[in-house]
Protein backbone atom coordinates (compact mmCIF):
# COMPACT_ATOMS: atom_id res chain seq x y z
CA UNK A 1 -41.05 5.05 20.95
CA UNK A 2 -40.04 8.87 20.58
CA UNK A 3 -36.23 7.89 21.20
CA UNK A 4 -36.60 4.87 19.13
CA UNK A 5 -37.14 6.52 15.50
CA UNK A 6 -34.52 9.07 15.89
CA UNK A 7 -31.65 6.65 17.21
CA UNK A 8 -33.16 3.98 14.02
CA UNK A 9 -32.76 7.46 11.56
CA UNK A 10 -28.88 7.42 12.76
CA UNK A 11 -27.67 4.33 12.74
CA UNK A 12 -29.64 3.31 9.43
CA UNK A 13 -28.02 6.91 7.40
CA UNK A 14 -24.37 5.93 6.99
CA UNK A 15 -24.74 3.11 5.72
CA UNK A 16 -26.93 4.98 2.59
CA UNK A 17 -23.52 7.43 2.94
CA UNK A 18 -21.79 4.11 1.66
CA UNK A 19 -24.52 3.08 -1.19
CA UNK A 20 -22.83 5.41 -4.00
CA UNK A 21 -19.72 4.69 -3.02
CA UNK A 22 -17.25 4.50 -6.38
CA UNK A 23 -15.19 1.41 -6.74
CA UNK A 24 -11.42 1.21 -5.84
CA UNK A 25 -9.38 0.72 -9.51
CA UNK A 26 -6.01 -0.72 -8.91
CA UNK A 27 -3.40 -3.75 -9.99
CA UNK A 28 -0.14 -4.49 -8.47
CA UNK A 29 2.72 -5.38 -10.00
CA UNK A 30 6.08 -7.03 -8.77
CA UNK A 31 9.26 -6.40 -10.74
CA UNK A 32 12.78 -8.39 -9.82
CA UNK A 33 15.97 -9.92 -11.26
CA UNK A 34 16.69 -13.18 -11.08
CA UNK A 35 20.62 -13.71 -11.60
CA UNK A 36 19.65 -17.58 -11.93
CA UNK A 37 18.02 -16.72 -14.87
CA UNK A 38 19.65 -13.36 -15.73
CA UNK A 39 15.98 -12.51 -16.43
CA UNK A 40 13.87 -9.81 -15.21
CA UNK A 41 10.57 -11.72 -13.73
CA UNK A 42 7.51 -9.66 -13.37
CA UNK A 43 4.12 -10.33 -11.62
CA UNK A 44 1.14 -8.14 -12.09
CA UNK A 45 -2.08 -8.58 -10.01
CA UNK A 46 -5.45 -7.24 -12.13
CA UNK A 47 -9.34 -7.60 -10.52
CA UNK A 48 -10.83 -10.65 -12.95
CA UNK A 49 -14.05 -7.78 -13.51
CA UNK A 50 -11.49 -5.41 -14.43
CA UNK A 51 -9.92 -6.57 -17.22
CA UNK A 52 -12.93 -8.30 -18.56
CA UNK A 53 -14.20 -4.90 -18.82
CA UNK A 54 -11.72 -3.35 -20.53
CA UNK A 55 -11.43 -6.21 -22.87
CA UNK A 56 -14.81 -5.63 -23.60
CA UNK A 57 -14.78 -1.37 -24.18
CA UNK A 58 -11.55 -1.75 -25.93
CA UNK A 59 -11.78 -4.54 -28.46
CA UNK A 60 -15.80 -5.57 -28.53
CA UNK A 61 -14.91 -8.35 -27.63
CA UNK A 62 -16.72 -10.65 -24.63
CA UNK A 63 -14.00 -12.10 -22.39
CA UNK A 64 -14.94 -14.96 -20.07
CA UNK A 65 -11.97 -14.31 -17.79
CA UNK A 66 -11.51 -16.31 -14.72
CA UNK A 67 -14.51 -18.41 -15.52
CA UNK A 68 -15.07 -22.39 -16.85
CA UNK A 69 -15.78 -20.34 -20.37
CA UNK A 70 -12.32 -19.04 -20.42
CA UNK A 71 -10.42 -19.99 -23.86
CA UNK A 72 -7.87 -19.37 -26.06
CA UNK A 73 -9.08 -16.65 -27.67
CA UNK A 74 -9.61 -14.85 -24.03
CA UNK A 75 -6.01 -15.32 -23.30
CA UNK A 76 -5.12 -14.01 -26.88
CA UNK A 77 -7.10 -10.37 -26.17
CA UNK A 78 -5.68 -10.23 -22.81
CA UNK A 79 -1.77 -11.08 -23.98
CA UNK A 80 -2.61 -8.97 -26.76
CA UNK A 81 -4.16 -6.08 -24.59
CA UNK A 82 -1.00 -6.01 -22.05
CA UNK A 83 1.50 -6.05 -25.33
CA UNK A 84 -0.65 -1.97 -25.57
CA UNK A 85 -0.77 -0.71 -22.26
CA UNK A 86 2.17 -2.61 -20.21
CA UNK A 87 5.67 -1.64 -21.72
CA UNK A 88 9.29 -2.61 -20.48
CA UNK A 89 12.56 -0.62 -21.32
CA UNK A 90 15.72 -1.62 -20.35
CA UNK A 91 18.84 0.64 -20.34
CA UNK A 92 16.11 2.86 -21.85
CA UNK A 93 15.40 0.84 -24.34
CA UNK A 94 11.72 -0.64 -25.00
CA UNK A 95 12.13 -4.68 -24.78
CA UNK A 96 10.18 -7.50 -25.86
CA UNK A 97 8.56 -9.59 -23.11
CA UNK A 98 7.47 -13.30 -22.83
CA UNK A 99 4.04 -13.98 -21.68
CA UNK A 100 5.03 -16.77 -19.62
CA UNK A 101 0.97 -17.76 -18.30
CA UNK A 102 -1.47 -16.36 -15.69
CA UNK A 103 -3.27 -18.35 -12.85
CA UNK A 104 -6.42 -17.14 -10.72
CA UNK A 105 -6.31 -16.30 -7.15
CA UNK A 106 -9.99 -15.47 -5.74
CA UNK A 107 -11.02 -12.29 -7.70
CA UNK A 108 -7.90 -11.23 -9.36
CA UNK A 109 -6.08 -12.48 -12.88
CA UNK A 110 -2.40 -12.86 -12.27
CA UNK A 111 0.21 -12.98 -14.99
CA UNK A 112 3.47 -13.81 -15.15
CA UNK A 113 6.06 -11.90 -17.51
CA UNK A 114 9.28 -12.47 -18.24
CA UNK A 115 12.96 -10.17 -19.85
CA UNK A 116 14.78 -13.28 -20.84
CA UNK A 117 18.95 -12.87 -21.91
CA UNK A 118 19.42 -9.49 -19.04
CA UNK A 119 23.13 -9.83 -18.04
CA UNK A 120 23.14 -8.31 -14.31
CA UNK A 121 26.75 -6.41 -15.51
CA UNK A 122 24.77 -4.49 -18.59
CA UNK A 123 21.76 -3.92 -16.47
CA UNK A 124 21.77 0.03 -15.30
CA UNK A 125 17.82 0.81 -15.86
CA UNK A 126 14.61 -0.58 -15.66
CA UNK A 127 11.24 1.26 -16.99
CA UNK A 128 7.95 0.34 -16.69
CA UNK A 129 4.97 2.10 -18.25
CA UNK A 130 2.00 0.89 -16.73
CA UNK A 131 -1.49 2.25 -18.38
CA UNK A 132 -3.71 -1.18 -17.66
CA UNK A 133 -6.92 -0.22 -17.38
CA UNK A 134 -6.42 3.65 -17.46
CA UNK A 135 -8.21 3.49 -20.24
CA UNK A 136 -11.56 2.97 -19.09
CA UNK A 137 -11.01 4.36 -15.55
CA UNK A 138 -9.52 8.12 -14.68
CA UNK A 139 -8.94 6.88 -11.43
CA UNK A 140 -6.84 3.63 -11.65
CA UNK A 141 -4.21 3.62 -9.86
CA UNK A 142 -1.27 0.62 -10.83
CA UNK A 143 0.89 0.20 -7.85
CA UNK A 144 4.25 -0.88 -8.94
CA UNK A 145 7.52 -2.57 -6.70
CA UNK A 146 10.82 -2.51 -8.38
CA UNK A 147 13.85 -4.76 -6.78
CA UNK A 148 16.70 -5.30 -8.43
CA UNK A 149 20.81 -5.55 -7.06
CA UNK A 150 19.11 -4.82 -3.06
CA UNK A 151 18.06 -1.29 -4.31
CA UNK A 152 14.07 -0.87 -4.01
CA UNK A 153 11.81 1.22 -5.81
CA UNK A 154 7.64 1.90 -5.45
CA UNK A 155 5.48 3.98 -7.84
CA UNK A 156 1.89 4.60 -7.66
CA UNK A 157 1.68 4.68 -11.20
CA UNK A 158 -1.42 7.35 -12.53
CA UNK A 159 -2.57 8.08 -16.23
CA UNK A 160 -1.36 11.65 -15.97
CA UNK A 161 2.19 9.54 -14.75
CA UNK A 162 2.23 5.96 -16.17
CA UNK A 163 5.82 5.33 -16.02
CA UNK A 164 8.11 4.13 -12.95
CA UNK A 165 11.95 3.65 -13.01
CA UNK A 166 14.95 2.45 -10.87
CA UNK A 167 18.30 2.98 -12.11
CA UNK A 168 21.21 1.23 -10.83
């Protein structure tokens, strides 16, 4: 019984080590031409909790994300919330995007954006300044992939650094 309370004391402490533990911010976001389209597509991955949050500390406003309360309005504040914080240049200069929709895949919001009219031949730069959610948390961290012509490109994307670029 002597043995029994000290080896119950160590296997029973790390997993208090754990119990404060601070939560992993980060999104991921795909960027690539499509010559089909001469568009530049662009997928970004956000956690559902996430961006409800933010939606919430930013605007006041009570998003039902990712749930069977989700409306219009939810889409509006988070359309309207990536117009501020996700920004696209082009030759470097800032473009408009299309929000073309977002879908739900287990505990993350993924949306779908879209550079429409990009001939490949004028296409020498792409920027991205990424600041979702760096807002509300110091330590987000937006992860972004850049493909365009063969030539790759990966930024861990910081609020002290927000912006990524490949040039062609």
């Amino acid at each position: 019984m002597k043995i029994f309370k000290p080896v119950l004391v160590l296997l029973i402490l790390p997993l208090f080590a754990f119990a404060g533990a601070h939560k992993f911010y980060i999104s991921v976001t795909n960027v690539n031409y499509s010559e089909k389209d001469e568009a530049i597509q662009i997928i970004t991955r956000v956690f559902i909790d996430d961006m409800n949050a933010v939606l919430k500390e930013r605007y006041g406003y009570t998003a039902n994300l990712g749930t069977e309360k989700e409306n219009d309005v939810d889409k509006d504040f988070l359309v309207k919330y990536l117009r501020t914080k996700f920004l696209v240049e082009v030759n470097s200069e800032n473009v408009t995007y299309d929000f073309i929709g977002h879908k739900y895949d287990s505990d993350m919001v993924i949306c779908y954006l879209e550079v429409p009219n990009v001939p490949l031949a004028t296409l020498k730069q792409i920027g991205i300044t990424n600041e979702v959610l760096t807002d509300i948390y110091d330590d987000q961290q937006n992860v972004l992939h850049m493909k365009v012509k063969g030539k790759k490109k990966s930024h861990v994307l910081v609020k002290s650094r927000p912006k990524g670029m490949l040039n062609l």
